[in-house]
PDB file of N, CA and C in Angstrom:
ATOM      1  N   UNK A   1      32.059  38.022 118.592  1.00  0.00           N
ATOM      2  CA  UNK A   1      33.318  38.446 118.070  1.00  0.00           C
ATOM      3  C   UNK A   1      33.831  39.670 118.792  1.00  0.00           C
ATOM      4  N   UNK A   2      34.505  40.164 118.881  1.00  0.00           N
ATOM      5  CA  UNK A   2      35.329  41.008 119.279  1.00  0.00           C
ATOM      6  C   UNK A   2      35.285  42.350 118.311  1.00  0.00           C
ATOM      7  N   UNK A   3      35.163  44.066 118.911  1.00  0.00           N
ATOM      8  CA  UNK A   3      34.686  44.605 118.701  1.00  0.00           C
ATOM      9  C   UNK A   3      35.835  45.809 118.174  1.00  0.00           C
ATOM     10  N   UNK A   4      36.078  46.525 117.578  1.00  0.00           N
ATOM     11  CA  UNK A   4      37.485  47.600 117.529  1.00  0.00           C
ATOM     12  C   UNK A   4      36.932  48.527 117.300  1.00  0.00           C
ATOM     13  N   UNK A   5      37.536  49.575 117.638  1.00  0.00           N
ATOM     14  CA  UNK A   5      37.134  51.570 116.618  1.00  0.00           C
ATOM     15  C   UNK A   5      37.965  51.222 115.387  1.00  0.00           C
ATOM     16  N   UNK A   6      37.577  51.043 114.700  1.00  0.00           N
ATOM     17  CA  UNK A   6      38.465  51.104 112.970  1.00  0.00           C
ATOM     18  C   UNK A   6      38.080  52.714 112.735  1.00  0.00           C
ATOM     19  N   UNK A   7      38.741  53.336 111.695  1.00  0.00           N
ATOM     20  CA  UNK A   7      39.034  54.173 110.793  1.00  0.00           C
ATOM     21  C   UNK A   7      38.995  54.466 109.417  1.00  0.00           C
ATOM     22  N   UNK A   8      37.840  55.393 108.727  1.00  0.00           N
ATOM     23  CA  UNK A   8      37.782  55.051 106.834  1.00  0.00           C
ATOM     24  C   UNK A   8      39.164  55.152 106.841  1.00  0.00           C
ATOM     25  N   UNK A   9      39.543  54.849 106.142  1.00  0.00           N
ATOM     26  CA  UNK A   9      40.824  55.050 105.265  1.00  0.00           C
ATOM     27  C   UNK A   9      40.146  55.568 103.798  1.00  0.00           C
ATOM     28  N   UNK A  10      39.842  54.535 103.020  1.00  0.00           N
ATOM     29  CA  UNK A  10      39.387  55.408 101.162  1.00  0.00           C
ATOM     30  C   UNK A  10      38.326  54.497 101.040  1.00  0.00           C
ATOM     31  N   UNK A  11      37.619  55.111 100.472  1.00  0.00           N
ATOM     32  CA  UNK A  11      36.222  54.595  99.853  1.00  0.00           C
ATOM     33  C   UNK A  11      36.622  54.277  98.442  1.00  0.00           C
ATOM     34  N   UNK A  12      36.558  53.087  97.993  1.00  0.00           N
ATOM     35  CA  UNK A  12      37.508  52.386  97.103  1.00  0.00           C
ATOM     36  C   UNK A  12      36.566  52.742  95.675  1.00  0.00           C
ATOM     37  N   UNK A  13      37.222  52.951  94.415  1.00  0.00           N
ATOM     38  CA  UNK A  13      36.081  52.972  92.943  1.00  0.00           C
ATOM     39  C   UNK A  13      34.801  51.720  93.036  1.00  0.00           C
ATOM     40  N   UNK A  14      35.421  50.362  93.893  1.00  0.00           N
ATOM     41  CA  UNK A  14      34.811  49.219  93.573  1.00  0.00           C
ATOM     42  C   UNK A  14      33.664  48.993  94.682  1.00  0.00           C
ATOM     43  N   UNK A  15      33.247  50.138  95.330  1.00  0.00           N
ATOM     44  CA  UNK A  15      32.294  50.089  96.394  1.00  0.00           C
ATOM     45  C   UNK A  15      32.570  49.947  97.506  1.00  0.00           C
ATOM     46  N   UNK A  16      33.792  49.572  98.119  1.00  0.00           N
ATOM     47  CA  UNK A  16      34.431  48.747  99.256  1.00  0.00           C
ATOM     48  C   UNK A  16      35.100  49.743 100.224  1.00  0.00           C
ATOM     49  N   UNK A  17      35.079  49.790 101.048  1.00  0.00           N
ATOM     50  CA  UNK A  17      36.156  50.253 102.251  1.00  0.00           C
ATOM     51  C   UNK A  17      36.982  50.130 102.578  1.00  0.00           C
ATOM     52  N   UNK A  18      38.362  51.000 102.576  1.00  0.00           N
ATOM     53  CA  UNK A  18      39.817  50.329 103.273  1.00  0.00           C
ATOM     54  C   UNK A  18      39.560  51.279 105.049  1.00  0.00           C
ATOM     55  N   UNK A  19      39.882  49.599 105.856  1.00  0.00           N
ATOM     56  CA  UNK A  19      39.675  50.491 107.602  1.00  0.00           C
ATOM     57  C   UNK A  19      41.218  50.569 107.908  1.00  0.00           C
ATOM     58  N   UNK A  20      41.325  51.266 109.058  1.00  0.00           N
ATOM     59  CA  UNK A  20      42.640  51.403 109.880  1.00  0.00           C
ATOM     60  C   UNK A  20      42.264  51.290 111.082  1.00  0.00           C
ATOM     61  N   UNK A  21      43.324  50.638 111.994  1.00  0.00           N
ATOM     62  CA  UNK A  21      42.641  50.505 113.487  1.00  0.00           C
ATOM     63  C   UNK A  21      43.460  51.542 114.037  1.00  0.00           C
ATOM     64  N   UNK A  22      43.907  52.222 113.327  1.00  0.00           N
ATOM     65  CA  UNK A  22      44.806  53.568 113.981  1.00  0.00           C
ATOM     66  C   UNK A  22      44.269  55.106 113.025  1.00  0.00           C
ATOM     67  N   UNK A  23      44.292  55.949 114.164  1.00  0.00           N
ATOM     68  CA  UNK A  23      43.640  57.225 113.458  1.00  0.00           C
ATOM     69  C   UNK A  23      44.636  57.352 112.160  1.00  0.00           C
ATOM     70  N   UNK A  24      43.550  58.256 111.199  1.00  0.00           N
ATOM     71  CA  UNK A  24      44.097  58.597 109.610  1.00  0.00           C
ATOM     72  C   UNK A  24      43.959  60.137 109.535  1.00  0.00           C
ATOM     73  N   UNK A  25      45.073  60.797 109.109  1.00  0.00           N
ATOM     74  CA  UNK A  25      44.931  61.971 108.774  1.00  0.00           C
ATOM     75  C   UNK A  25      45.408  63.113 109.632  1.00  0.00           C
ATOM     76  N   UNK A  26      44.302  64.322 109.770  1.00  0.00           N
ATOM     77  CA  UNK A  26      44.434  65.131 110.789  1.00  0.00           C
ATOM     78  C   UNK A  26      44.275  64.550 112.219  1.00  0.00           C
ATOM     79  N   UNK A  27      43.284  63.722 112.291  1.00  0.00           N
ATOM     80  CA  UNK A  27      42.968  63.201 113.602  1.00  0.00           C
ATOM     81  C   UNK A  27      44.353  62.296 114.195  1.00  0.00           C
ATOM     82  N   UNK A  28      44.894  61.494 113.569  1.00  0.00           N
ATOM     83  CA  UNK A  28      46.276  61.109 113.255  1.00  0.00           C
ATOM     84  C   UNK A  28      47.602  62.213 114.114  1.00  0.00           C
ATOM     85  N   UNK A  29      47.738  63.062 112.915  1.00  0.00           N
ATOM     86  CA  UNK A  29      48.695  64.227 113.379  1.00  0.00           C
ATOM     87  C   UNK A  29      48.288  65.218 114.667  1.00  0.00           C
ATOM     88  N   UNK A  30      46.991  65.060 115.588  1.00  0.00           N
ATOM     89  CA  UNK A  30      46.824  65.940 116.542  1.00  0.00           C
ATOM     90  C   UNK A  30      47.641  64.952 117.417  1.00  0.00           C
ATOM     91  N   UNK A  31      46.754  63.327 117.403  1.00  0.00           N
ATOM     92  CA  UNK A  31      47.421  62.600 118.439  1.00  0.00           C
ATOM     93  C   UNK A  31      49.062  62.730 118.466  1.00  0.00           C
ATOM     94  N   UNK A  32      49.603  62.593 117.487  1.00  0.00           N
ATOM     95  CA  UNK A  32      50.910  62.630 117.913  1.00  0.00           C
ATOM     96  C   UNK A  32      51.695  63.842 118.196  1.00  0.00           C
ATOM     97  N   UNK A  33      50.818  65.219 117.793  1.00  0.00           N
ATOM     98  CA  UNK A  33      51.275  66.196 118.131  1.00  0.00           C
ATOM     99  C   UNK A  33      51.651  66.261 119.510  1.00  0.00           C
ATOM    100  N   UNK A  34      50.430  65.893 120.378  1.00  0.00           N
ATOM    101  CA  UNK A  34      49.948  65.643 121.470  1.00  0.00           C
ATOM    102  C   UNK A  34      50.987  65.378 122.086  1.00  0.00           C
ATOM    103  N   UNK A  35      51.403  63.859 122.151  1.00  0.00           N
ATOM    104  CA  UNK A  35      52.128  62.634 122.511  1.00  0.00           C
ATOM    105  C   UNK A  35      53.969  63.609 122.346  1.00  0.00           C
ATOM    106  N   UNK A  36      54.276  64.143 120.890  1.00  0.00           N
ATOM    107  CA  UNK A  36      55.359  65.163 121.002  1.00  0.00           C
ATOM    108  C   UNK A  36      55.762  66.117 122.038  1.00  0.00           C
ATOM    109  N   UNK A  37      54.518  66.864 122.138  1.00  0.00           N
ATOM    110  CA  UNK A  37      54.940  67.743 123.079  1.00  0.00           C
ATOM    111  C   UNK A  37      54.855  67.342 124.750  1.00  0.00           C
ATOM    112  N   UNK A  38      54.049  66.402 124.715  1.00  0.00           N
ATOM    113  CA  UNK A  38      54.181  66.081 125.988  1.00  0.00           C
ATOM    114  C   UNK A  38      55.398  65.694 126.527  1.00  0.00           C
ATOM    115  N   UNK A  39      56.217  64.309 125.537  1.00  0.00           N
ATOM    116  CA  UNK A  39      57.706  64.088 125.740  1.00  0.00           C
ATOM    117  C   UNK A  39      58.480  65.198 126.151  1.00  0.00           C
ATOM    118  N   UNK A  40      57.931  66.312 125.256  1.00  0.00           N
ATOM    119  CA  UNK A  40      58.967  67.554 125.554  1.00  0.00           C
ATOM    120  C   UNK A  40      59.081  68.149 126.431  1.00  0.00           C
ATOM    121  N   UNK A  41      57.567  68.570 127.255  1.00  0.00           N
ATOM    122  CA  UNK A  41      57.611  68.944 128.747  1.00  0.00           C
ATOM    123  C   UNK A  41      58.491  68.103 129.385  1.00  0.00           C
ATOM    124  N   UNK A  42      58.276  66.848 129.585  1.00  0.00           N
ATOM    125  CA  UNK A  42      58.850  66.045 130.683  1.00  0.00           C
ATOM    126  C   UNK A  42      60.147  66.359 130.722  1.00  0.00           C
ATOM    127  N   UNK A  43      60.880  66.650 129.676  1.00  0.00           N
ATOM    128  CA  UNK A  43      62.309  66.319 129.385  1.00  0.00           C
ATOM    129  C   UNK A  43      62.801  67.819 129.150  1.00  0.00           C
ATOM    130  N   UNK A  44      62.035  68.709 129.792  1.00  0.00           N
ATOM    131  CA  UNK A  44      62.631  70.438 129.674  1.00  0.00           C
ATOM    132  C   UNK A  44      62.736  70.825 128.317  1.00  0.00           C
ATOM    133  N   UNK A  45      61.549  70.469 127.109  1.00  0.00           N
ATOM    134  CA  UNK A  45      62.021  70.822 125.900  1.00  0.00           C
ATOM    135  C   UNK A  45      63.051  70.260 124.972  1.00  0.00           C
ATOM    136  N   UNK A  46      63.252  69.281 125.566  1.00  0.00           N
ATOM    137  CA  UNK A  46      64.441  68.668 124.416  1.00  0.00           C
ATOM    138  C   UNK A  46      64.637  67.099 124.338  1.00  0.00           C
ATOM    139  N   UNK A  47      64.544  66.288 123.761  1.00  0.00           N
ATOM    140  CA  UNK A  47      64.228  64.707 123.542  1.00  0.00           C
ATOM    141  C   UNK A  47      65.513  64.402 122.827  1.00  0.00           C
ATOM    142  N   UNK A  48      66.178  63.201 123.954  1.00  0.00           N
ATOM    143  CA  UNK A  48      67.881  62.725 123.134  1.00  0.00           C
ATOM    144  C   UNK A  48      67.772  61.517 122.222  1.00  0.00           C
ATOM    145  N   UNK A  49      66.835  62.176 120.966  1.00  0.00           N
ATOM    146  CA  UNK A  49      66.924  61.372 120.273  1.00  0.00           C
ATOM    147  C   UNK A  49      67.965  62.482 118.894  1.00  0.00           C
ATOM    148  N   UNK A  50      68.047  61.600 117.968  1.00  0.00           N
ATOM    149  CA  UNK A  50      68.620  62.169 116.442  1.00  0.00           C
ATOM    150  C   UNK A  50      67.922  61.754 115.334  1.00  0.00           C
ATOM    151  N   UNK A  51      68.494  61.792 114.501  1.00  0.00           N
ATOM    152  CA  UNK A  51      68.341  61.337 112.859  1.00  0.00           C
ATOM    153  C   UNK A  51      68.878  59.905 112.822  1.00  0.00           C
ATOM    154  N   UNK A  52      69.761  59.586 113.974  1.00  0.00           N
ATOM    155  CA  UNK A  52      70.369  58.332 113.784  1.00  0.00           C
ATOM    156  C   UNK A  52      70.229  57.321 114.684  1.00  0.00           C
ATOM    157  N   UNK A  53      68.830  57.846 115.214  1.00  0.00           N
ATOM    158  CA  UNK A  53      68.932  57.098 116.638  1.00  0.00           C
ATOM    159  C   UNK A  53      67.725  55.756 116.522  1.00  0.00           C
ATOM    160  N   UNK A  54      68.089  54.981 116.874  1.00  0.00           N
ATOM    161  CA  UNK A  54      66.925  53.148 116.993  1.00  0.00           C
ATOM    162  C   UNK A  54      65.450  54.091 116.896  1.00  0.00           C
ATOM    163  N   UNK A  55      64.965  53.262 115.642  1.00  0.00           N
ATOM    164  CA  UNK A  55      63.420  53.676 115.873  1.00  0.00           C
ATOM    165  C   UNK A  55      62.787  53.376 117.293  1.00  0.00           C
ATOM    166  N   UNK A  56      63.382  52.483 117.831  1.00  0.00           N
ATOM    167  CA  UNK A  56      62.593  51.720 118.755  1.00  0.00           C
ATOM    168  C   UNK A  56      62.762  52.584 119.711  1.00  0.00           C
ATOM    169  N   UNK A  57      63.858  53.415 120.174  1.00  0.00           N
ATOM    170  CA  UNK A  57      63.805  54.930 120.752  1.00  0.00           C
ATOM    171  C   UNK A  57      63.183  55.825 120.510  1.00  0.00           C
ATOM    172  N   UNK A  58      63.102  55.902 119.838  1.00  0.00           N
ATOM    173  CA  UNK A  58      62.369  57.425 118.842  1.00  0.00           C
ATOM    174  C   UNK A  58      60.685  56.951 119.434  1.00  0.00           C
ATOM    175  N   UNK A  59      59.981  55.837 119.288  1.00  0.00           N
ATOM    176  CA  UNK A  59      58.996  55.657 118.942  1.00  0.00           C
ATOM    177  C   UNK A  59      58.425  55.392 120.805  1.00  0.00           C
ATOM    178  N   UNK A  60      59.466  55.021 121.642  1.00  0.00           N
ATOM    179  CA  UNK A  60      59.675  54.661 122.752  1.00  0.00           C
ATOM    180  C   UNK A  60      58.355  54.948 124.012  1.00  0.00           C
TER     181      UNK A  60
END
């Protein structure tokens, strides 16, 4: 079978595990800190996105 890095998510009342195949949490918010500021170098500090702009930009 095929192998992934999953992620706890919550250790459930009923004994069970919820996974994520994407970081949870702090580990979560560094990566994208990361990924933020880097956009920002490239682009002299400033990214032409808005409040109103295609997720699919934003997320780009």
């Amino acid at each position: 079978g095929k192998q992934e890095k999953g992620y706890i998510k919550e250790i459930r009342s009923d004994g069970n595990i919820s996974l994520s195949l994407q970081p949870v949490g702090a580990e979560a918010a560094s990566s994208l800190n990361t990924k933020i500021l880097s956009k920002l170098r490239e682009n002299n500090g400033t990214l032409p996105v808005s409040d109103k702009s295609d997720p699919q930009v934003i997320s780009g």
